[in-house]
N, C-alpha and C. Protein backbone atom coordinates (compact mmCIF):
# COMPACT_ATOMS: atom_id res chain seq x y z
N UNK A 1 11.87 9.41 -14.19
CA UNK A 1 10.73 8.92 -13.44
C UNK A 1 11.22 8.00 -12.31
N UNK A 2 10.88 8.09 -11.22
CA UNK A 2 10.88 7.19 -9.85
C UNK A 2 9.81 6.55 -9.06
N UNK A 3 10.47 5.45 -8.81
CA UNK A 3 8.95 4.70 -8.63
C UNK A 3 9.36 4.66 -7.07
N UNK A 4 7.85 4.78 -6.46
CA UNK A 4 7.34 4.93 -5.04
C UNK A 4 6.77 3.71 -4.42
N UNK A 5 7.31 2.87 -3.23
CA UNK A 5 6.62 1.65 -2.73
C UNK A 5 5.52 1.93 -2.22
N UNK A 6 4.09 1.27 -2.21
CA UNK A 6 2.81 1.39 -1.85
C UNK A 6 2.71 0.53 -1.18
N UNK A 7 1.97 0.25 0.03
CA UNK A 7 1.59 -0.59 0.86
C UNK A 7 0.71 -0.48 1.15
N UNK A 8 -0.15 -2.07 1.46
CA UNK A 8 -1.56 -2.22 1.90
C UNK A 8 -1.56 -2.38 3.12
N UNK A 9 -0.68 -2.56 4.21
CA UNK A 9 -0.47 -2.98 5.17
C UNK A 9 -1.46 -2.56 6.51
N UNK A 10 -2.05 -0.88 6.14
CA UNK A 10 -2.49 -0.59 7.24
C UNK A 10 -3.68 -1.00 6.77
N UNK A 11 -4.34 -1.49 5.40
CA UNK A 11 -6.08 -1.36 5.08
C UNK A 11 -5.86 -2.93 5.49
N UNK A 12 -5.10 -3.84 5.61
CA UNK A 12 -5.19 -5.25 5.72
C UNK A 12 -5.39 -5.21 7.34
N UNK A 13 -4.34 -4.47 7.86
CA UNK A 13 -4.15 -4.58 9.30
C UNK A 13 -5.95 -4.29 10.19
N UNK A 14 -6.43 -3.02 9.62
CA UNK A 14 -7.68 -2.64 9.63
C UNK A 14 -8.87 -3.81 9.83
N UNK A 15 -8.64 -4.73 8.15
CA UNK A 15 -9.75 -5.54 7.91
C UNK A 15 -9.42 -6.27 8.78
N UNK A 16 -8.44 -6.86 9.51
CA UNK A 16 -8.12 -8.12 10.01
C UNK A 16 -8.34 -7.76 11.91
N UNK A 17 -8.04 -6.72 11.89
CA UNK A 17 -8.17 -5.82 13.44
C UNK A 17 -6.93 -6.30 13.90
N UNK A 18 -5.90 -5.86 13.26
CA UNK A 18 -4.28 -6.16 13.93
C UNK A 18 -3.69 -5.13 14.38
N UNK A 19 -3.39 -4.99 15.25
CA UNK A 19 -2.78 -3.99 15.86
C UNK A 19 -1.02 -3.47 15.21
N UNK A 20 -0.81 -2.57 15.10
CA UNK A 20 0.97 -2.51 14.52
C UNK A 20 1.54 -3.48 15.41
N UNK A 21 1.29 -3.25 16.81
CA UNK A 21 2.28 -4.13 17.60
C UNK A 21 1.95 -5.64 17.36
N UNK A 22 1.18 -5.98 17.25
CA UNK A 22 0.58 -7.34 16.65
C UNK A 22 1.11 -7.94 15.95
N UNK A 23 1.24 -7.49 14.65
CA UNK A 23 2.05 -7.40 13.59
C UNK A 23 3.42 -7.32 13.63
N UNK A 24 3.91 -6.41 14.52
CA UNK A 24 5.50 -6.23 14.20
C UNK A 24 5.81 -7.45 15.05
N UNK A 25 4.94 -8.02 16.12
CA UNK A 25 5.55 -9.28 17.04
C UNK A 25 5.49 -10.29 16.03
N UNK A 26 4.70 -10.10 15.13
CA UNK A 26 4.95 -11.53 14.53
C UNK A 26 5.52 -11.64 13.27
N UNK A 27 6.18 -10.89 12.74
CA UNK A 27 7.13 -10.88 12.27
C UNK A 27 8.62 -10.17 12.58
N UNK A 28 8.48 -10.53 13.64
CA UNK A 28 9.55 -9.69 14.74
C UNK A 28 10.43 -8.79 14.48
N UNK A 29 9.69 -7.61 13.90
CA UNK A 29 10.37 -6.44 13.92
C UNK A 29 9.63 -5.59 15.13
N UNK A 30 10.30 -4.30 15.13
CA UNK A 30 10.03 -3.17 16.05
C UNK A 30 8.62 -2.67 15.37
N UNK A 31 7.69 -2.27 16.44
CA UNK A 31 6.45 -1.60 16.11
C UNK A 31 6.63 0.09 14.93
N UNK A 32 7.80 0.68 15.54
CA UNK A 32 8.39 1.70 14.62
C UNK A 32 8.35 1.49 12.87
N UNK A 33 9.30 0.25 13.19
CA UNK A 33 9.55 0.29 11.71
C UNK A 33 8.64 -0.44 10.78
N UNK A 34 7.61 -0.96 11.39
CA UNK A 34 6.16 -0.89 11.06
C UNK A 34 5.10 -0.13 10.48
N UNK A 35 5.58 1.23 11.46
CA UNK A 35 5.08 2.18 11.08
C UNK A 35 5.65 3.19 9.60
N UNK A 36 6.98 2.81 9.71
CA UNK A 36 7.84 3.67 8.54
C UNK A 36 7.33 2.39 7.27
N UNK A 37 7.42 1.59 7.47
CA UNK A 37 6.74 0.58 6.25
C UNK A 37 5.46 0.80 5.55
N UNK A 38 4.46 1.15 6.70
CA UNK A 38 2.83 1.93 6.47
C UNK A 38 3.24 3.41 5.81
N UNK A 39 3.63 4.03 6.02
CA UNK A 39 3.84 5.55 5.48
C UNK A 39 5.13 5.61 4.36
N UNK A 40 5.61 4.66 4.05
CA UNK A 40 6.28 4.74 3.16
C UNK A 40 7.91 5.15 3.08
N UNK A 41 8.23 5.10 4.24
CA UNK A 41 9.47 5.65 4.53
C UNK A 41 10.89 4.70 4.91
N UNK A 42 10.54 3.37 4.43
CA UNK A 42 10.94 2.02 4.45
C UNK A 42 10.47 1.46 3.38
N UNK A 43 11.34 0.52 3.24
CA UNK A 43 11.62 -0.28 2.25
C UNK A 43 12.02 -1.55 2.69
N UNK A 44 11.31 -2.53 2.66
CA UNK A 44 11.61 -4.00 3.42
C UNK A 44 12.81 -4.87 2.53
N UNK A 45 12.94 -5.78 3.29
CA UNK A 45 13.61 -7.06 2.34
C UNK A 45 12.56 -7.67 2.34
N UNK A 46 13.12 -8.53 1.07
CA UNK A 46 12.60 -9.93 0.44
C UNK A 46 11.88 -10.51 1.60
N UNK A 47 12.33 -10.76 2.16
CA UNK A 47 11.88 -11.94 3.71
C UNK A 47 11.38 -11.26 4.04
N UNK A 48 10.95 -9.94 4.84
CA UNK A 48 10.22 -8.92 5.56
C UNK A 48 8.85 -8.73 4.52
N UNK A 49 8.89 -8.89 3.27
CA UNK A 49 7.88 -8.53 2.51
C UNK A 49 6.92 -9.84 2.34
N UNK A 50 7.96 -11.10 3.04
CA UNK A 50 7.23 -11.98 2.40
C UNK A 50 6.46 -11.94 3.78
N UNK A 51 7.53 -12.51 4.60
CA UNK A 51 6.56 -12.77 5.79
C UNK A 51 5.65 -11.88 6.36
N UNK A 52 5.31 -10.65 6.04
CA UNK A 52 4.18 -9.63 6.11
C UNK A 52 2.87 -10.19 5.81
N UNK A 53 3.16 -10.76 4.03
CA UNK A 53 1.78 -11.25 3.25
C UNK A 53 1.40 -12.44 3.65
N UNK A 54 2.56 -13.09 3.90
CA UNK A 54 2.16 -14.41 4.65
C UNK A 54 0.91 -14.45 5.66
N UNK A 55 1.47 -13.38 6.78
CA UNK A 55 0.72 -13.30 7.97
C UNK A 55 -1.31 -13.02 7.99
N UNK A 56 -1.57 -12.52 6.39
CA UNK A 56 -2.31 -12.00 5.94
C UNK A 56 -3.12 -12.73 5.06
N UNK A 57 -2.17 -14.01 4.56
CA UNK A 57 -2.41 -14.55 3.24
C UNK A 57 -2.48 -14.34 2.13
N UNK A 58 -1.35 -13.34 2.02
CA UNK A 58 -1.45 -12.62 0.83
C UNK A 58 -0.61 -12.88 0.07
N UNK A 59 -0.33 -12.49 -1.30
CA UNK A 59 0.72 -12.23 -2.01
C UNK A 59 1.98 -11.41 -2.13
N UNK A 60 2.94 -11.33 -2.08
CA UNK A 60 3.95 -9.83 -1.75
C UNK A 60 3.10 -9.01 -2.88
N UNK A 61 2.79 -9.15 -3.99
CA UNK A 61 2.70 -8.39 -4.56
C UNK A 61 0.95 -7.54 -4.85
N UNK A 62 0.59 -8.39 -3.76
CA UNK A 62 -0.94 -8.13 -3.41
C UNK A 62 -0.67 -6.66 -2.18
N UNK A 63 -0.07 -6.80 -1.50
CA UNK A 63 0.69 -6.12 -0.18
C UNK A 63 1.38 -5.20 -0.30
N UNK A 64 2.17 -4.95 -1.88
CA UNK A 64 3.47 -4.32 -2.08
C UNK A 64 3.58 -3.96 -3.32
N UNK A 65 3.24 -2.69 -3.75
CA UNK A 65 3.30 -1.90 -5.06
C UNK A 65 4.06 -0.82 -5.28
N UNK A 66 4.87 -1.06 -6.57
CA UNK A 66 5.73 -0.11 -7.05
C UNK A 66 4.75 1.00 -7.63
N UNK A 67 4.68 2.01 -7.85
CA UNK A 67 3.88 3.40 -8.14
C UNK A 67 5.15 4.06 -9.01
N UNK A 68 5.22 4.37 -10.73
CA UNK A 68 5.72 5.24 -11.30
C UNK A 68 5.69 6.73 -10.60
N UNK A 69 6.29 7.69 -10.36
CA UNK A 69 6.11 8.96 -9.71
C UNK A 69 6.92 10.10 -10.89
N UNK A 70 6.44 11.09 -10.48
CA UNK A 70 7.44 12.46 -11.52
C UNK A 70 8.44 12.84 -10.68
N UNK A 71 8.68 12.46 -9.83
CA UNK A 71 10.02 12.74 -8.78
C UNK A 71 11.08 13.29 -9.83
């Protein structure tokens, strides 16, 4: 079994009306890898996960879910 990272990032980004680029400026990454974070194709660090929820007021783990998978 393999577990899959889930992210809330784009339904937060949504409620809040943040733009990716918005977002990636303020936690100063590239708008790209923003996008690979939303779709799942990234995997952040510690610090990248925090300061995400931060920006949001969230929890990392409010923001950031492991998903069991049949992989």
């Amino acid at each position: 079994m393999m577990a899959k990272l889930v992210t809330k990032i784009h339904e937060l980004r949504r409620e809040q009306k943040i733009s990716q680029s918005e977002l990636a400026e303020k936690v100063n990454i590239r708008r790209e890898t923003l996008s690979h974070l939303e779709n799942g194709k990234y995997n952040p660090s510690l610090k990248l996960a925090m300061d995400i929820a931060n920006v949001f007021g969230k929890t990392v783990e409010e923001v950031f879910q492991f998903v069991d998978t049949e992989e």
